[in-house]
PDB file of N, CA and C in Angstrom:
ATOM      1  N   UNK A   1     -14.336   7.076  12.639  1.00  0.00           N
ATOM      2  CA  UNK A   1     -13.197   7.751  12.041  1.00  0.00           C
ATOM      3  C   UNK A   1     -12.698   6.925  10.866  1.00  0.00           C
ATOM      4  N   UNK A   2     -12.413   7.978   9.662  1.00  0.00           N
ATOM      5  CA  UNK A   2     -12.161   6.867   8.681  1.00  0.00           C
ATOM      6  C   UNK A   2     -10.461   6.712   9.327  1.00  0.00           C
ATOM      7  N   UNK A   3     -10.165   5.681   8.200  1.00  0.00           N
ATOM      8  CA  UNK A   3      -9.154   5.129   7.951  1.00  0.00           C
ATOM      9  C   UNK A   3      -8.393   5.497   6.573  1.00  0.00           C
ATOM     10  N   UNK A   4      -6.978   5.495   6.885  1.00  0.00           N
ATOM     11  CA  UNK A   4      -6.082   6.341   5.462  1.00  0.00           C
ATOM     12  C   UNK A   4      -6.776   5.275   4.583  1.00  0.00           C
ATOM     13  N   UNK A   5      -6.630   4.194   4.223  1.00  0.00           N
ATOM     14  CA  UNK A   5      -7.413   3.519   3.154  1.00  0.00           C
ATOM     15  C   UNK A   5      -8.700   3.166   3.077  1.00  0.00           C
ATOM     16  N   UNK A   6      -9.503   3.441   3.684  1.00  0.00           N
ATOM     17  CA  UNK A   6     -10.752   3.343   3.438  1.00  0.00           C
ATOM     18  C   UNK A   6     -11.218   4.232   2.205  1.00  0.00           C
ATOM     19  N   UNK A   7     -10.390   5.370   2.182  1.00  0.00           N
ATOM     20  CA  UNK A   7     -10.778   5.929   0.208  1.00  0.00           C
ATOM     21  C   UNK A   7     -10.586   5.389  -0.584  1.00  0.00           C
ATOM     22  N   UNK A   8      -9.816   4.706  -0.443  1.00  0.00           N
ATOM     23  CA  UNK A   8      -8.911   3.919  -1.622  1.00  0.00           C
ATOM     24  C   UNK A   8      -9.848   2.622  -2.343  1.00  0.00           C
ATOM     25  N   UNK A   9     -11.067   2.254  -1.642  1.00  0.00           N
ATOM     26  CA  UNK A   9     -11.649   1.320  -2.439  1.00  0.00           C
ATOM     27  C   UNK A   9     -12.546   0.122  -1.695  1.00  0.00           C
ATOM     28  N   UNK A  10     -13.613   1.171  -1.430  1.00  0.00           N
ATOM     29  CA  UNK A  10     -14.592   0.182  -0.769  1.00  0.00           C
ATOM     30  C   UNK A  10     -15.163  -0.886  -1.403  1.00  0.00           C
ATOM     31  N   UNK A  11     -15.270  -1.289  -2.224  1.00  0.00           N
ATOM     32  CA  UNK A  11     -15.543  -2.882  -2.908  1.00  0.00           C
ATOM     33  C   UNK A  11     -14.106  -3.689  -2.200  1.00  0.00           C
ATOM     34  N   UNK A  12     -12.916  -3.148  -1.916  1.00  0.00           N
ATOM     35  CA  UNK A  12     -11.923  -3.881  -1.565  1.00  0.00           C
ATOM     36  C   UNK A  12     -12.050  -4.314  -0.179  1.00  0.00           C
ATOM     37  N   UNK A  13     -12.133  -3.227   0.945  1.00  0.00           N
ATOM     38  CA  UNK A  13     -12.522  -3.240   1.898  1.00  0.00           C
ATOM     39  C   UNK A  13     -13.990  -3.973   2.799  1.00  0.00           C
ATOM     40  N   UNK A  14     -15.011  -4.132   1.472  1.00  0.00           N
ATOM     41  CA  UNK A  14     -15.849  -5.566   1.766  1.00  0.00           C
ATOM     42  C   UNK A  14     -15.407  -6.577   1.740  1.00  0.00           C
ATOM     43  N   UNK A  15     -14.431  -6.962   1.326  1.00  0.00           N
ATOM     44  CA  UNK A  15     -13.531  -8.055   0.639  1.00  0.00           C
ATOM     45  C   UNK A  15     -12.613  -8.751   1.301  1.00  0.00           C
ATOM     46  N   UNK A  16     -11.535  -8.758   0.838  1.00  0.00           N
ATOM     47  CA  UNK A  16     -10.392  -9.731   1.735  1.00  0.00           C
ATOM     48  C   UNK A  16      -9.572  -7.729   2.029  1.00  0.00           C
ATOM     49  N   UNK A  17      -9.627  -7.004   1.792  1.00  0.00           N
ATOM     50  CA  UNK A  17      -9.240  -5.704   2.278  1.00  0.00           C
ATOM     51  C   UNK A  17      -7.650  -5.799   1.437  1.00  0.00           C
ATOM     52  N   UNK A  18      -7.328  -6.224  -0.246  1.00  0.00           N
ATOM     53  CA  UNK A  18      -5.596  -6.378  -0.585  1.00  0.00           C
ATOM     54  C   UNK A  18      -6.381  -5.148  -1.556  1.00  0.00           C
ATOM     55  N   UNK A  19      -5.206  -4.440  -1.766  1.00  0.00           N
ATOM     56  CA  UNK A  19      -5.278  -3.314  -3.142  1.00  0.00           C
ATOM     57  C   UNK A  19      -4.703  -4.175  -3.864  1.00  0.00           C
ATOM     58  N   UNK A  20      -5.058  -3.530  -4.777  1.00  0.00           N
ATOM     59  CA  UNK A  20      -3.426  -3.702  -6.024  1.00  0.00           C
ATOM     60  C   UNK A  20      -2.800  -2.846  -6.465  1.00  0.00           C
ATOM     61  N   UNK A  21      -1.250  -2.540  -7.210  1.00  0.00           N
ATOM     62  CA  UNK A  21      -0.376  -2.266  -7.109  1.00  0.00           C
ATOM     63  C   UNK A  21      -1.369  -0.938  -7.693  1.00  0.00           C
ATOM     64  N   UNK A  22      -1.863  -0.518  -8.701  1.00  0.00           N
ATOM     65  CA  UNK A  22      -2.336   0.608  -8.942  1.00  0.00           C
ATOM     66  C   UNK A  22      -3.314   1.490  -8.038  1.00  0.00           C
ATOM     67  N   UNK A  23      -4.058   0.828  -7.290  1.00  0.00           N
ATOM     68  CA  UNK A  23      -4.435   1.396  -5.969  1.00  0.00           C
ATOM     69  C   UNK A  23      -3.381   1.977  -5.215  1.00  0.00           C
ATOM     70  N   UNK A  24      -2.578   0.925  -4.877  1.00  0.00           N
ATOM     71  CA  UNK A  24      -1.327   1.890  -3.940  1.00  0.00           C
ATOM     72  C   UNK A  24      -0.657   2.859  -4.708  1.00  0.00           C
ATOM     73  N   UNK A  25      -0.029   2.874  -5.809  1.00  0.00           N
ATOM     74  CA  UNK A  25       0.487   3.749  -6.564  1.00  0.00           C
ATOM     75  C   UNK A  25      -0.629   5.368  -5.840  1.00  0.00           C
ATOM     76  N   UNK A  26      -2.024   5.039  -6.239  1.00  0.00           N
ATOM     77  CA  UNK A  26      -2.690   6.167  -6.828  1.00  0.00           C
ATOM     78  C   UNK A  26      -2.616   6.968  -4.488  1.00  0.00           C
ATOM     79  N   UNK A  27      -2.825   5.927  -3.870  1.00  0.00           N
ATOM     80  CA  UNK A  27      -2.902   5.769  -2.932  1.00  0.00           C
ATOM     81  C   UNK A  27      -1.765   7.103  -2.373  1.00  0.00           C
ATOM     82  N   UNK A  28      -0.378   6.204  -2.551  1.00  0.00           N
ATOM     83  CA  UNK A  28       0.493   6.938  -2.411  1.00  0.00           C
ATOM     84  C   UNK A  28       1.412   7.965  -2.807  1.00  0.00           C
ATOM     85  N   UNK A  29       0.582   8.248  -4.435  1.00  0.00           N
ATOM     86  CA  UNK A  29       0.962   9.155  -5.244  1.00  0.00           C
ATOM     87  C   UNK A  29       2.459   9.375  -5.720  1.00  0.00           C
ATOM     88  N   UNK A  30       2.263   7.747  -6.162  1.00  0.00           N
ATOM     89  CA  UNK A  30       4.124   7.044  -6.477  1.00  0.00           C
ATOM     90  C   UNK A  30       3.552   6.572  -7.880  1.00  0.00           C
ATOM     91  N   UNK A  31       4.899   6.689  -8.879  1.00  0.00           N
ATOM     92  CA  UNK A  31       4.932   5.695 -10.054  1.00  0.00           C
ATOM     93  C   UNK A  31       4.926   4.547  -9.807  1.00  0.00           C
ATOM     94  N   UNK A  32       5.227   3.741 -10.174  1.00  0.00           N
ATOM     95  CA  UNK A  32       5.143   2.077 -10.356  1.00  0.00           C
ATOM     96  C   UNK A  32       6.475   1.971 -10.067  1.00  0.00           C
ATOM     97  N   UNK A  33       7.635   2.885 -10.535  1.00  0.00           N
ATOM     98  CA  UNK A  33       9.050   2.672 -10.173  1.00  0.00           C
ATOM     99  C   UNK A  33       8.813   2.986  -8.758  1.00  0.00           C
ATOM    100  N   UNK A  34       8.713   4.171  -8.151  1.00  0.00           N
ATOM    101  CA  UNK A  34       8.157   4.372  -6.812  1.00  0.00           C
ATOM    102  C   UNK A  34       7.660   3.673  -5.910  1.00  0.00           C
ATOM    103  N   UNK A  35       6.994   2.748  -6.486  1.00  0.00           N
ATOM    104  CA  UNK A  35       6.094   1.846  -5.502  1.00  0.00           C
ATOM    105  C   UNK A  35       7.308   0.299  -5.489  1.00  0.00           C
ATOM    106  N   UNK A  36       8.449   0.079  -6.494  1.00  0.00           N
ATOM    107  CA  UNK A  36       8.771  -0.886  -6.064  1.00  0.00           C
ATOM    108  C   UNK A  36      10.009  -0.590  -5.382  1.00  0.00           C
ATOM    109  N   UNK A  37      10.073   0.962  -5.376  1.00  0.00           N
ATOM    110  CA  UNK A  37      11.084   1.122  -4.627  1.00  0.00           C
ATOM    111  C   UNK A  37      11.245   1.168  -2.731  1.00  0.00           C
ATOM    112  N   UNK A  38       9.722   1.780  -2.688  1.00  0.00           N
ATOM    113  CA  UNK A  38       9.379   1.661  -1.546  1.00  0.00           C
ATOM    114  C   UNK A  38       9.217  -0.103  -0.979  1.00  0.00           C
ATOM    115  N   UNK A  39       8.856  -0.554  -1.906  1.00  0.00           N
ATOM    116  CA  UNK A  39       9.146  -2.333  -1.763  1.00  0.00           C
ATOM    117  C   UNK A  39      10.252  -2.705  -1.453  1.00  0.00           C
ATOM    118  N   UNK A  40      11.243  -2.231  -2.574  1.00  0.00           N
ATOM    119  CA  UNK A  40      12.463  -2.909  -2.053  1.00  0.00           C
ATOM    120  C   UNK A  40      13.452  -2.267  -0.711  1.00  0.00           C
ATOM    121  N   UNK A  41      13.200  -1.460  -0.667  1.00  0.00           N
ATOM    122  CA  UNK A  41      14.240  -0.289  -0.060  1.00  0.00           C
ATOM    123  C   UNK A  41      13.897   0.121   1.333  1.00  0.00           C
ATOM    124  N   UNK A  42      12.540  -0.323   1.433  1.00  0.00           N
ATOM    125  CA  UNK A  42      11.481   0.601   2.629  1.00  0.00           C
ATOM    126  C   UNK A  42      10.936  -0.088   3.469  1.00  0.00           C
ATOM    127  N   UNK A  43      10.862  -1.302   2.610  1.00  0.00           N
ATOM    128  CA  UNK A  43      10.062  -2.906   3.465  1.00  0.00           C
ATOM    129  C   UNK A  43       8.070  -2.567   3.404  1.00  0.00           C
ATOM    130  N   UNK A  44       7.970  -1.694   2.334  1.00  0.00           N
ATOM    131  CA  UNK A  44       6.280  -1.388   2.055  1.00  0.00           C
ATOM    132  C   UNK A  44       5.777  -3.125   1.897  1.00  0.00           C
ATOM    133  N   UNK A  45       5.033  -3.646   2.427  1.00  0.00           N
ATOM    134  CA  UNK A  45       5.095  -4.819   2.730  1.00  0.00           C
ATOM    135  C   UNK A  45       4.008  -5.364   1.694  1.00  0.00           C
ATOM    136  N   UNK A  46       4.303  -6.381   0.785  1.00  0.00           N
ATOM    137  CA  UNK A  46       3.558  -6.793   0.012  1.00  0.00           C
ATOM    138  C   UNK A  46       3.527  -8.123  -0.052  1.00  0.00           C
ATOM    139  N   UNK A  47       1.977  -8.607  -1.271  1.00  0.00           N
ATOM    140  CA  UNK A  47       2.019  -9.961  -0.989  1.00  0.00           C
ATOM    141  C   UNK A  47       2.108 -10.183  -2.826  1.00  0.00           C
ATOM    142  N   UNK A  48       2.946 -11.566  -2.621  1.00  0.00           N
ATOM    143  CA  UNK A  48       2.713 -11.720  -4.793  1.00  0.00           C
ATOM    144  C   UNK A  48       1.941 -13.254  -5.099  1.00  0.00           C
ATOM    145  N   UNK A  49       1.417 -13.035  -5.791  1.00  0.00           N
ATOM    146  CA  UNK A  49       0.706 -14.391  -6.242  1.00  0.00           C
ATOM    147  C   UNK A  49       1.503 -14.983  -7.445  1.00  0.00           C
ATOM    148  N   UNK A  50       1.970 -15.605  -8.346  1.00  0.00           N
ATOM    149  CA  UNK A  50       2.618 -16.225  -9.286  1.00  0.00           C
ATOM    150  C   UNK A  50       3.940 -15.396  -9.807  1.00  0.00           C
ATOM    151  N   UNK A  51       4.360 -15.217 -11.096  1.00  0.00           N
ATOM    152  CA  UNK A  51       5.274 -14.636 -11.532  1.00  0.00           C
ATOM    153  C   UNK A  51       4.875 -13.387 -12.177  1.00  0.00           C
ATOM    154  N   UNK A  52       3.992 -13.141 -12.693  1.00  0.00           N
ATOM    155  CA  UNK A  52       3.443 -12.061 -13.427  1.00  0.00           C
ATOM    156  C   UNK A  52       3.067 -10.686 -12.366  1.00  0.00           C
ATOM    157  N   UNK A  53       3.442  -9.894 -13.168  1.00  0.00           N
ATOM    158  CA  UNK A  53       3.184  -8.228 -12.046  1.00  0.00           C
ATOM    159  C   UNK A  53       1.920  -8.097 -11.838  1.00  0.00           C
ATOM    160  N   UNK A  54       1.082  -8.403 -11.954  1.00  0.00           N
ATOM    161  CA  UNK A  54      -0.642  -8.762 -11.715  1.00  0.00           C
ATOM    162  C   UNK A  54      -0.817  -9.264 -11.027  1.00  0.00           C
ATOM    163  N   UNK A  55      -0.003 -10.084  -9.847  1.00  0.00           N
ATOM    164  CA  UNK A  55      -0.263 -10.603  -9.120  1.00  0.00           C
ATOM    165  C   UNK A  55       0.258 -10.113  -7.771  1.00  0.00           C
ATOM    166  N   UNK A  56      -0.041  -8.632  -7.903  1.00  0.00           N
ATOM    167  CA  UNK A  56       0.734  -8.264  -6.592  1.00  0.00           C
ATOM    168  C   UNK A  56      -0.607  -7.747  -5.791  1.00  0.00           C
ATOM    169  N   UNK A  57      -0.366  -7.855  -4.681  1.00  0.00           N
ATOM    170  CA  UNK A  57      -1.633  -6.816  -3.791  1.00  0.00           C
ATOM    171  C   UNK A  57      -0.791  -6.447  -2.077  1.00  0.00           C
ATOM    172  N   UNK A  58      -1.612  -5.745  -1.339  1.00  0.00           N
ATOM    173  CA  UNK A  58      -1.500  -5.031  -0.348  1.00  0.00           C
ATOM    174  C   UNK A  58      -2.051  -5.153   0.373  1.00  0.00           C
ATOM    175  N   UNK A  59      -2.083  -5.769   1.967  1.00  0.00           N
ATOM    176  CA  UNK A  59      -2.869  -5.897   2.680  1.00  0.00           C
ATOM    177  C   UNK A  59      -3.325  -4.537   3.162  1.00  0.00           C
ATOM    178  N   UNK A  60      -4.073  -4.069   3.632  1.00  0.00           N
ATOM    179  CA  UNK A  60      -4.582  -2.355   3.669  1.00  0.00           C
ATOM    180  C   UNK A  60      -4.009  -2.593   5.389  1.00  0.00           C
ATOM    181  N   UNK A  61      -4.312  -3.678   6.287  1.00  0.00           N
ATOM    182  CA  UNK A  61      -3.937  -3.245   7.322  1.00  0.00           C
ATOM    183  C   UNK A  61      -2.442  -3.290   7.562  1.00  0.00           C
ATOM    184  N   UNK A  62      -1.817  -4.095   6.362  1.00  0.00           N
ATOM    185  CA  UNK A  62      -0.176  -3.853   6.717  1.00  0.00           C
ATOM    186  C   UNK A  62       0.082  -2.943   6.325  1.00  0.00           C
ATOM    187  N   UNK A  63      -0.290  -2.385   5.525  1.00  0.00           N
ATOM    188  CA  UNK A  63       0.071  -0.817   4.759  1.00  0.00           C
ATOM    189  C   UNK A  63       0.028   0.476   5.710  1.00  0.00           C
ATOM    190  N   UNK A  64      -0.997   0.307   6.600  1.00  0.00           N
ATOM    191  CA  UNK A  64      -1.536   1.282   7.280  1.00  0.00           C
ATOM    192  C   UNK A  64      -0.130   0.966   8.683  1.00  0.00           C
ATOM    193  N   UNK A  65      -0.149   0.094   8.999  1.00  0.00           N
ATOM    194  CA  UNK A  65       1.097   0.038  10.379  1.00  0.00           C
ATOM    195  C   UNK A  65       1.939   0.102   9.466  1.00  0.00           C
ATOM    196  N   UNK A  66       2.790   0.152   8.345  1.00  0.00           N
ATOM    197  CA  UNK A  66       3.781   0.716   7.968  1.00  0.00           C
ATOM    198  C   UNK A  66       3.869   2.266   7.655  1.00  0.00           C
ATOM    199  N   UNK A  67       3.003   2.600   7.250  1.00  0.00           N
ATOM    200  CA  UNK A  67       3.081   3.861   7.367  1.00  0.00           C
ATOM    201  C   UNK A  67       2.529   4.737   8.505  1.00  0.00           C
ATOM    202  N   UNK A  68       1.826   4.119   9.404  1.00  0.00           N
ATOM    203  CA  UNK A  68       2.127   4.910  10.651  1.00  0.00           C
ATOM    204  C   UNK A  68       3.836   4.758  11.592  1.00  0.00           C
ATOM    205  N   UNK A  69       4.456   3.467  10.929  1.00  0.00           N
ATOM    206  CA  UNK A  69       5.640   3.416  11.805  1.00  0.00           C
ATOM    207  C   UNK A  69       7.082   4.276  10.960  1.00  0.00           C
ATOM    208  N   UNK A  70       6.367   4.528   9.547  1.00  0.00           N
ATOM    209  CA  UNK A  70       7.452   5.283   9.190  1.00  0.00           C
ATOM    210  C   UNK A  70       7.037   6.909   8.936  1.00  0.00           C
ATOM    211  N   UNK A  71       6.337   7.313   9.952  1.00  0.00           N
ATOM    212  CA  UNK A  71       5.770   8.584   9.880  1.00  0.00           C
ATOM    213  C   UNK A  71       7.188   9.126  10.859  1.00  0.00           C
ATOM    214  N   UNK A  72       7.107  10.163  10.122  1.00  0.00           N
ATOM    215  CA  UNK A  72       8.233  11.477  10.676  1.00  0.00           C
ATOM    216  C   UNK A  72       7.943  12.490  10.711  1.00  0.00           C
ATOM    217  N   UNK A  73       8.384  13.169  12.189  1.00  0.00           N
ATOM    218  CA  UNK A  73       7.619  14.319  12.421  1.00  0.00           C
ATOM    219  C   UNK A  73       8.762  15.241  12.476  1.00  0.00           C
ATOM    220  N   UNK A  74       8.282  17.194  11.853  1.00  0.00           N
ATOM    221  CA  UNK A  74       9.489  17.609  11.893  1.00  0.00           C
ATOM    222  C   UNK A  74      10.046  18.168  13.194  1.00  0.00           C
ATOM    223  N   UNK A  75      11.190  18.441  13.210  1.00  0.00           N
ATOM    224  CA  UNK A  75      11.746  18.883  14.212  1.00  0.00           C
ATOM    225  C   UNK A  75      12.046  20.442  14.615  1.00  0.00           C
ATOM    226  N   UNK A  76      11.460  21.040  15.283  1.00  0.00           N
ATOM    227  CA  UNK A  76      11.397  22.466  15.351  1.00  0.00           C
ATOM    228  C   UNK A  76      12.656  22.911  16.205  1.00  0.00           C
TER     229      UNK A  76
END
Protein backbone atom coordinates (compact mmCIF):
# COMPACT_ATOMS: atom_id res chain seq x y z
CA UNK A 1 0.00 0.00 0.00
CA UNK A 2 1.40 3.20 -0.98
CA UNK A 3 1.96 5.87 1.29
CA UNK A 4 0.48 9.72 1.06
CA UNK A 5 4.16 10.63 0.23
CA UNK A 6 5.53 8.15 -1.56
CA UNK A 7 4.31 10.36 -4.84
CA UNK A 8 5.88 13.06 -3.81
CA UNK A 9 9.46 11.91 -4.70
CA UNK A 10 11.08 8.74 -4.93
CA UNK A 11 14.77 9.79 -5.29
CA UNK A 12 13.80 11.34 -1.75
CA UNK A 13 12.41 8.37 -0.32
CA UNK A 14 15.76 6.31 -1.29
CA UNK A 15 17.36 8.83 0.69
CA UNK A 16 17.25 10.26 4.12
CA UNK A 17 13.14 10.46 3.16
CA UNK A 18 13.18 15.07 3.99
CA UNK A 19 11.20 17.00 1.10
CA UNK A 20 11.71 20.38 0.67
CA UNK A 21 9.60 23.19 1.17
CA UNK A 22 8.45 23.05 -2.59
CA UNK A 23 7.67 19.41 -2.45
CA UNK A 24 5.39 20.03 0.46
CA UNK A 25 3.89 23.10 -0.96
CA UNK A 26 3.12 21.00 -4.28
CA UNK A 27 2.34 18.04 -1.83
CA UNK A 28 -0.17 19.92 0.00
CA UNK A 29 -1.39 22.20 -2.54
CA UNK A 30 -0.42 25.36 -0.30
CA UNK A 31 1.54 28.58 -1.32
CA UNK A 32 4.69 29.12 0.42
CA UNK A 33 2.59 31.63 2.65
CA UNK A 34 0.42 28.49 3.31
CA UNK A 35 3.01 26.25 4.09
CA UNK A 36 4.50 28.62 6.76
CA UNK A 37 1.41 29.06 8.06
CA UNK A 38 0.66 25.62 8.63
CA UNK A 39 4.28 25.81 10.34
CA UNK A 40 3.57 28.32 12.49
CA UNK A 41 -0.02 27.96 13.50
CA UNK A 42 -0.54 24.07 13.00
CA UNK A 43 2.79 22.66 14.38
CA UNK A 44 3.39 21.03 10.43
CA UNK A 45 6.62 19.89 11.82
CA UNK A 46 9.78 20.92 10.20
CA UNK A 47 13.43 20.74 10.21
CA UNK A 48 15.87 24.07 9.19
CA UNK A 49 19.41 23.88 8.40
CA UNK A 50 21.20 27.50 8.62
CA UNK A 51 19.48 30.87 8.10
CA UNK A 52 18.56 30.87 4.53
CA UNK A 53 14.91 29.51 3.31
CA UNK A 54 16.77 26.68 1.42
CA UNK A 55 17.41 25.13 4.16
CA UNK A 56 14.20 23.86 5.15
CA UNK A 57 13.01 20.14 4.69
CA UNK A 58 10.34 17.63 5.99
CA UNK A 59 10.69 14.53 7.43
CA UNK A 60 7.98 12.47 5.21
CA UNK A 61 7.37 10.30 8.29
CA UNK A 62 6.61 13.34 10.53
CA UNK A 63 4.49 14.79 7.98
CA UNK A 64 2.52 11.75 7.49
CA UNK A 65 1.60 11.36 11.62
CA UNK A 66 0.71 14.91 11.46
CA UNK A 67 -1.55 14.72 9.10
CA UNK A 68 -3.11 11.63 10.00
CA UNK A 69 -3.54 13.26 13.61
CA UNK A 70 -5.06 16.32 12.20
CA UNK A 71 -7.47 14.50 9.94
CA UNK A 72 -11.19 15.47 10.51
CA UNK A 73 -13.96 13.64 9.78
CA UNK A 74 -17.37 15.15 8.98
CA UNK A 75 -20.08 14.94 11.15
CA UNK A 76 -23.40 13.70 9.85
Amino acid sequence: QKTILSAASTSVSAQAKLLTAEQMMELLGVSRTGLYLLMRQEGLPYIKFGTIGDGLRFNARSVEKWLASNERQAIS
